[in-house]
N, C-alpha and C. Protein backbone atom coordinates (compact mmCIF):
# COMPACT_ATOMS: atom_id res chain seq x y z
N UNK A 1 0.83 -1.19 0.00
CA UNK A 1 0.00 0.00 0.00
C UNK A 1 0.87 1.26 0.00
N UNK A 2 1.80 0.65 0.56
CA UNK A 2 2.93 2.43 1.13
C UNK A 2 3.43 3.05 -0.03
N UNK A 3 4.08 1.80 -1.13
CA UNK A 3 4.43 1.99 -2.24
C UNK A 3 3.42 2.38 -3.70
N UNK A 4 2.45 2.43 -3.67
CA UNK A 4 1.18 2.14 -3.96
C UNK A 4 0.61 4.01 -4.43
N UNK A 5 1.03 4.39 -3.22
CA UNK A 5 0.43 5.92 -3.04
C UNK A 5 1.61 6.18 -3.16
N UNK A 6 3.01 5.38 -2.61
CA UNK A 6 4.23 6.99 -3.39
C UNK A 6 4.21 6.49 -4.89
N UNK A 7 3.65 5.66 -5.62
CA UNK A 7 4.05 5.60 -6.95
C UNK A 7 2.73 6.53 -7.41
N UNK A 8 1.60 6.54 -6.56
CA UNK A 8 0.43 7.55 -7.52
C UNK A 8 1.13 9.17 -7.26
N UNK A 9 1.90 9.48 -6.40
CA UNK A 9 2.16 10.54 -5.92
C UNK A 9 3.19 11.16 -7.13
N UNK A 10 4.01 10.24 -7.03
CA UNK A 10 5.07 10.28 -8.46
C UNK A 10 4.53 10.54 -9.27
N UNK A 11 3.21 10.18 -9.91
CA UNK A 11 2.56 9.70 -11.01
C UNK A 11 2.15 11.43 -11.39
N UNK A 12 1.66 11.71 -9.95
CA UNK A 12 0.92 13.33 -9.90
C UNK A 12 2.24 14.26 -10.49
N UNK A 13 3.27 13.62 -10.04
CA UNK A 13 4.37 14.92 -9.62
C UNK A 13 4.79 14.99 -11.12
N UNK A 14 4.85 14.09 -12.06
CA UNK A 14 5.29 13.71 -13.40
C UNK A 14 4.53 14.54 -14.54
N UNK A 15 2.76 14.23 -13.81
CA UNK A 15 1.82 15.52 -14.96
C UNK A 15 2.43 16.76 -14.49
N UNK A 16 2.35 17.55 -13.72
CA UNK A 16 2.97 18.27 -13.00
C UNK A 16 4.38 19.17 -13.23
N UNK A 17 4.87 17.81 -13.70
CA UNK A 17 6.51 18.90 -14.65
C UNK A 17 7.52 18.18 -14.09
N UNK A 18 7.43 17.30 -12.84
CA UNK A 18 8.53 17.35 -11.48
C UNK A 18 9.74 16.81 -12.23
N UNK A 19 11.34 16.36 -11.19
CA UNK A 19 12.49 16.72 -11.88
C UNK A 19 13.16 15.16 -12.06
N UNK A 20 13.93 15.12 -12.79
CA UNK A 20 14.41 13.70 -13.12
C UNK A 20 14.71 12.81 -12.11
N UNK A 21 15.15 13.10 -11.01
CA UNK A 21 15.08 12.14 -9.56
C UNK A 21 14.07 11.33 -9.36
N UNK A 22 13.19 12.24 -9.49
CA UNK A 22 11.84 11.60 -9.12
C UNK A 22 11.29 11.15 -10.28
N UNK A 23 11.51 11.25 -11.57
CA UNK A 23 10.62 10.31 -12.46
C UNK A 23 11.54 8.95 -12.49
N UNK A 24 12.67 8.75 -12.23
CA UNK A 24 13.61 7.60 -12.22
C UNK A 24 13.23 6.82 -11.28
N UNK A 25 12.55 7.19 -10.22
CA UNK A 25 11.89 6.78 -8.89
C UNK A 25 10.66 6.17 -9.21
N UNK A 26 10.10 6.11 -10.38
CA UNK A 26 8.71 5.79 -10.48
C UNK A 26 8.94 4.28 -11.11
N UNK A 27 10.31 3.79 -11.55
CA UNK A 27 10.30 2.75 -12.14
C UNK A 27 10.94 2.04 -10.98
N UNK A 28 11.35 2.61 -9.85
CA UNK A 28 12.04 1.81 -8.69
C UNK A 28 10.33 1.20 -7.97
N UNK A 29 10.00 2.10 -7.88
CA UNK A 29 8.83 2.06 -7.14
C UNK A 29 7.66 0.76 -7.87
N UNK A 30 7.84 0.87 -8.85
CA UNK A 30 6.88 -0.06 -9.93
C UNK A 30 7.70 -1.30 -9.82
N UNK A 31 9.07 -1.57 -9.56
CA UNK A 31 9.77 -2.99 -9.40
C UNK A 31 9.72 -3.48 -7.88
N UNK A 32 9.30 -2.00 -7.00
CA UNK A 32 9.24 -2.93 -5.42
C UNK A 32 8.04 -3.73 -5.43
N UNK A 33 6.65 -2.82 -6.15
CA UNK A 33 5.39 -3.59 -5.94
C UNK A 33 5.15 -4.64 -6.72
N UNK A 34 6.42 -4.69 -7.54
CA UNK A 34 6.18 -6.21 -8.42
C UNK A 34 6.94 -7.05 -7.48
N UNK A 35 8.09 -7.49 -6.86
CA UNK A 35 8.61 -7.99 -6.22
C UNK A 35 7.81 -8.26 -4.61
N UNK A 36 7.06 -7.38 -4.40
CA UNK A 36 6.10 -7.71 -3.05
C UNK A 36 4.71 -8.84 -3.80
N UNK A 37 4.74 -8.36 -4.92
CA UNK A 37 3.24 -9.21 -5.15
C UNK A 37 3.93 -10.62 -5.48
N UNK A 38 4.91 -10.50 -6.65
CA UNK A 38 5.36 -11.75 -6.42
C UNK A 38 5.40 -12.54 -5.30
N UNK A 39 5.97 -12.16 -3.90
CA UNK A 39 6.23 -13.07 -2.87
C UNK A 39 4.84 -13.72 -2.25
N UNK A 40 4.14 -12.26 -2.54
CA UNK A 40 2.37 -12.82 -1.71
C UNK A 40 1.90 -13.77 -2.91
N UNK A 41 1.53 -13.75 -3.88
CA UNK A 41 1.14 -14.95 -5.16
C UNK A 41 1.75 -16.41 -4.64
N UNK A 42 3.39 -15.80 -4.46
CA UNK A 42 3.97 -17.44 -4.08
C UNK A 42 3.53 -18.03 -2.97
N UNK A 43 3.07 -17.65 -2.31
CA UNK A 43 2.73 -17.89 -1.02
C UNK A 43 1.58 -18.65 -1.18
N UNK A 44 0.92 -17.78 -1.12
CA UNK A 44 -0.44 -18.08 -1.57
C UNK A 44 -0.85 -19.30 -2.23
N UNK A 45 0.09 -19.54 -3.49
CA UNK A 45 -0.29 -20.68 -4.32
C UNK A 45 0.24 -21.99 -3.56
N UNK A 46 1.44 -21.83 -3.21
CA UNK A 46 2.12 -22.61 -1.75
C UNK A 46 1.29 -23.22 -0.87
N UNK A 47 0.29 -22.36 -0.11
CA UNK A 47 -1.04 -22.46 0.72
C UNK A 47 -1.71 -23.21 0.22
N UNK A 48 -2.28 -22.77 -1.09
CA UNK A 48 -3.17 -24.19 -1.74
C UNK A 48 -2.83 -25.49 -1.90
N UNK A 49 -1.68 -25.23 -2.47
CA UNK A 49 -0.91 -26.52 -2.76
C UNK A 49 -1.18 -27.33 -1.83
N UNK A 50 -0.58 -26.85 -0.57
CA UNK A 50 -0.54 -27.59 0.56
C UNK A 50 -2.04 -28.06 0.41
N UNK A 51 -2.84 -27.30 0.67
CA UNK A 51 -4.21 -27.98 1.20
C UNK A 51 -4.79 -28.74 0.20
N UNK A 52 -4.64 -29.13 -0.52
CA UNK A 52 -4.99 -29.58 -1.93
C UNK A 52 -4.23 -31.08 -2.42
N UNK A 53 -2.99 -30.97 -1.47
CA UNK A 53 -2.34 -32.41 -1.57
C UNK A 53 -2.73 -33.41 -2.36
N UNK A 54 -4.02 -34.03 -1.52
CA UNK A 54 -4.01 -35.37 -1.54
C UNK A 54 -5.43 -34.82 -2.46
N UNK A 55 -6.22 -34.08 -2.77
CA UNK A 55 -6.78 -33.54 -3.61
C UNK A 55 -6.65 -34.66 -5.50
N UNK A 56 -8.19 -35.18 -5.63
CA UNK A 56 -8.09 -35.70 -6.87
C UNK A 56 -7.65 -35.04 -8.38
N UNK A 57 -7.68 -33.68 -8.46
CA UNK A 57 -7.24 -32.89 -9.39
C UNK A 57 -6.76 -31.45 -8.64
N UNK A 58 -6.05 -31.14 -9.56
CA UNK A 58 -5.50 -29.81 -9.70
C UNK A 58 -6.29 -28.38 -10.00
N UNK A 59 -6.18 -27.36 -9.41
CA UNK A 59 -7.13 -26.23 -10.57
C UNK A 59 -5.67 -26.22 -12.16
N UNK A 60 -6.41 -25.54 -12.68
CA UNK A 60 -5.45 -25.66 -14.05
C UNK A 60 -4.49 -24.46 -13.59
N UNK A 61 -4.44 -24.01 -12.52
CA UNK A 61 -3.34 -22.56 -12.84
C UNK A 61 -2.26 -23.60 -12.09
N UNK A 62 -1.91 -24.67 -11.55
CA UNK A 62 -1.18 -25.05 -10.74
C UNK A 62 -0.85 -26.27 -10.65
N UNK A 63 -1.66 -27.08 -12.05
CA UNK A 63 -0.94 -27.96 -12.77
C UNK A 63 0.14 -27.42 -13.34
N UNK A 64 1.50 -28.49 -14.07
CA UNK A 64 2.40 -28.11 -14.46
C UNK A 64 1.86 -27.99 -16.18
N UNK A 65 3.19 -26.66 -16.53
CA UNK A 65 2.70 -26.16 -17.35
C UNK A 65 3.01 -27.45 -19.03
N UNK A 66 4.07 -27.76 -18.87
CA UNK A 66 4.65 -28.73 -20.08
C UNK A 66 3.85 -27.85 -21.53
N UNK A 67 3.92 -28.59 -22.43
CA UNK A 67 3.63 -28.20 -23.83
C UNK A 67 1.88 -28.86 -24.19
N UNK A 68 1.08 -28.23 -25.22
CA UNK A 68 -0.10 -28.07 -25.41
C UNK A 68 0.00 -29.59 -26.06
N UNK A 69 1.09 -30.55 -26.84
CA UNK A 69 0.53 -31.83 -27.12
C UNK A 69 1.07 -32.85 -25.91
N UNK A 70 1.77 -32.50 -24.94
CA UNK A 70 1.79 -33.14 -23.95
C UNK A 70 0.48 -33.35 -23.03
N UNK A 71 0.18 -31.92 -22.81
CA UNK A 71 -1.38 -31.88 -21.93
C UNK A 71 -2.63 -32.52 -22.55
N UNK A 72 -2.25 -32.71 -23.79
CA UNK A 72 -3.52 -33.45 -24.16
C UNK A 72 -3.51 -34.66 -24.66
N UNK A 73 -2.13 -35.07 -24.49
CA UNK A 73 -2.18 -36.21 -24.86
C UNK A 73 -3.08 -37.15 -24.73
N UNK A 74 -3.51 -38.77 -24.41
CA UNK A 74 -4.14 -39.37 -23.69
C UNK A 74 -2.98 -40.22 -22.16
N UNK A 75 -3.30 -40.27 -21.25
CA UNK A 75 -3.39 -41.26 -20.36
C UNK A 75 -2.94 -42.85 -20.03
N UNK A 76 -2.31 -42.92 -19.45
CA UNK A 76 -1.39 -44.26 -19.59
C UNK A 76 -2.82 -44.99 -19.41
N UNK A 77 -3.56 -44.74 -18.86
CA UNK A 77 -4.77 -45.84 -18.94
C UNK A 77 -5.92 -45.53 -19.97
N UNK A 78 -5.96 -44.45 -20.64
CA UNK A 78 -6.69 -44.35 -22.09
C UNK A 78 -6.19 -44.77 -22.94
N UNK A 79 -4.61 -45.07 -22.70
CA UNK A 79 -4.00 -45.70 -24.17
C UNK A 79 -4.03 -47.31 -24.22
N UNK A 80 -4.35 -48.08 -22.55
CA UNK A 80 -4.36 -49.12 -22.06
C UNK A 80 -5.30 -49.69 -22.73
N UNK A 81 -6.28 -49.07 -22.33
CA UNK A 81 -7.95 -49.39 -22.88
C UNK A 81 -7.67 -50.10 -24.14
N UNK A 82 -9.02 -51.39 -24.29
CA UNK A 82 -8.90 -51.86 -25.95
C UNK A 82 -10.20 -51.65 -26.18
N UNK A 83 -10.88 -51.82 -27.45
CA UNK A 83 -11.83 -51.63 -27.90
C UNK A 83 -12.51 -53.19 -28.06
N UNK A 84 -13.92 -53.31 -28.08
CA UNK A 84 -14.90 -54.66 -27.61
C UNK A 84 -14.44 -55.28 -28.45
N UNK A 85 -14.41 -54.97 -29.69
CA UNK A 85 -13.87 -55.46 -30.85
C UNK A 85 -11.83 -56.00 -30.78
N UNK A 86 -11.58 -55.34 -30.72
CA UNK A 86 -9.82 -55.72 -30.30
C UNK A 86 -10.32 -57.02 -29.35
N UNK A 87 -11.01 -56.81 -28.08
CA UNK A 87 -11.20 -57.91 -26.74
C UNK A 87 -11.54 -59.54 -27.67
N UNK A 88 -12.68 -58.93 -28.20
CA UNK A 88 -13.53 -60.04 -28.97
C UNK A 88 -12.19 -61.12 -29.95
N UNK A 89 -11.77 -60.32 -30.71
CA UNK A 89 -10.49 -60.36 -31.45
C UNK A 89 -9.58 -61.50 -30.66
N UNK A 90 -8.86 -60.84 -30.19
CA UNK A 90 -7.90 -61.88 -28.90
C UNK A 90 -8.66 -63.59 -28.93
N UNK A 91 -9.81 -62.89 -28.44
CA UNK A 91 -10.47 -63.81 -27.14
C UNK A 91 -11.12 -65.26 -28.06
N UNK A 92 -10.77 -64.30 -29.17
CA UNK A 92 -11.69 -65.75 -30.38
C UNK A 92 -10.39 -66.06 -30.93
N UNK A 93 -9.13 -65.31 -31.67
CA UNK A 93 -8.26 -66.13 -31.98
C UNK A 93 -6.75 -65.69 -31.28
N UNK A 94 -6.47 -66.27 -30.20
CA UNK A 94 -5.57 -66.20 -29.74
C UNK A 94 -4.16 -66.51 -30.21
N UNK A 95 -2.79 -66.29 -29.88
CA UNK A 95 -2.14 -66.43 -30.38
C UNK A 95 -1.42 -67.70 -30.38
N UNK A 96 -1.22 -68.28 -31.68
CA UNK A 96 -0.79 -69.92 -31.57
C UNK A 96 0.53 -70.02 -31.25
N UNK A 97 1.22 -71.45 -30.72
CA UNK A 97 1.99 -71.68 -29.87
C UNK A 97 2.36 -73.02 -30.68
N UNK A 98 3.65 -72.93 -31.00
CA UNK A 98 4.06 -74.10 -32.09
C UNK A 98 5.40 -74.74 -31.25
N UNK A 99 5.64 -75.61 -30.98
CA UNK A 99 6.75 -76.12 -30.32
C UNK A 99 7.54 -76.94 -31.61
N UNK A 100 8.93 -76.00 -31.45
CA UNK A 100 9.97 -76.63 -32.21
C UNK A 100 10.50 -77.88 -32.33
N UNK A 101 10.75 -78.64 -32.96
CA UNK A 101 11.96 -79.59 -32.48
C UNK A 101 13.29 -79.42 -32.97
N UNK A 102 14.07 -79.52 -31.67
CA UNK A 102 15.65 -78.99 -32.25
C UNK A 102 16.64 -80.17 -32.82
């Protein structure tokens, strides 16, 4: 907040005319309140995390990010899956078993 009102104050002093000290100050001021929000966000998401553990899904901001054909790939158990037809398949002709003689 502290930083908040000296950066609107700056902001005033800048329409205003004010002198190069102080407009150089307005970009210090704009990197403290990014560096404070950063730490509260981390936190924060930290907090969830935690409570969310053992949690069956994720919200999507806090799944990992990886690449757009990774995330959609399918599922070690959607790729598992066979179709009635594949089952049927198998189950009627299985695979034959020929014993050599050496």
């Amino acid at each position: 907040e502290k930083h908040k009102d000296e950066l609107a104050a700056l902001r005033i002093n800048k329409v205003a005319g004010g002198n190069a000290a102080k407009l150089a100050k307005i970009r210090v001021n704009r990197k403290a309140i990014a560096k404070y929000l950063t730490v509260v966000h981390q936190k924060r998401r930290n907090d969830i995390r935690g409570q969310l553990k053992n949690a069956r899904r994720l919200p999507l901001d806090l799944r990992p990010k990886l690449t757009r054909a990774i995330r959609q790939r399918l599922t070690k158990f959607e790729r598992r899956q066979k179709t009635t037809r594949d089952l049927k398949r198998e189950q009627n002709f299985p695979l034959r078993k020929y014993a050599l003689r050496a």
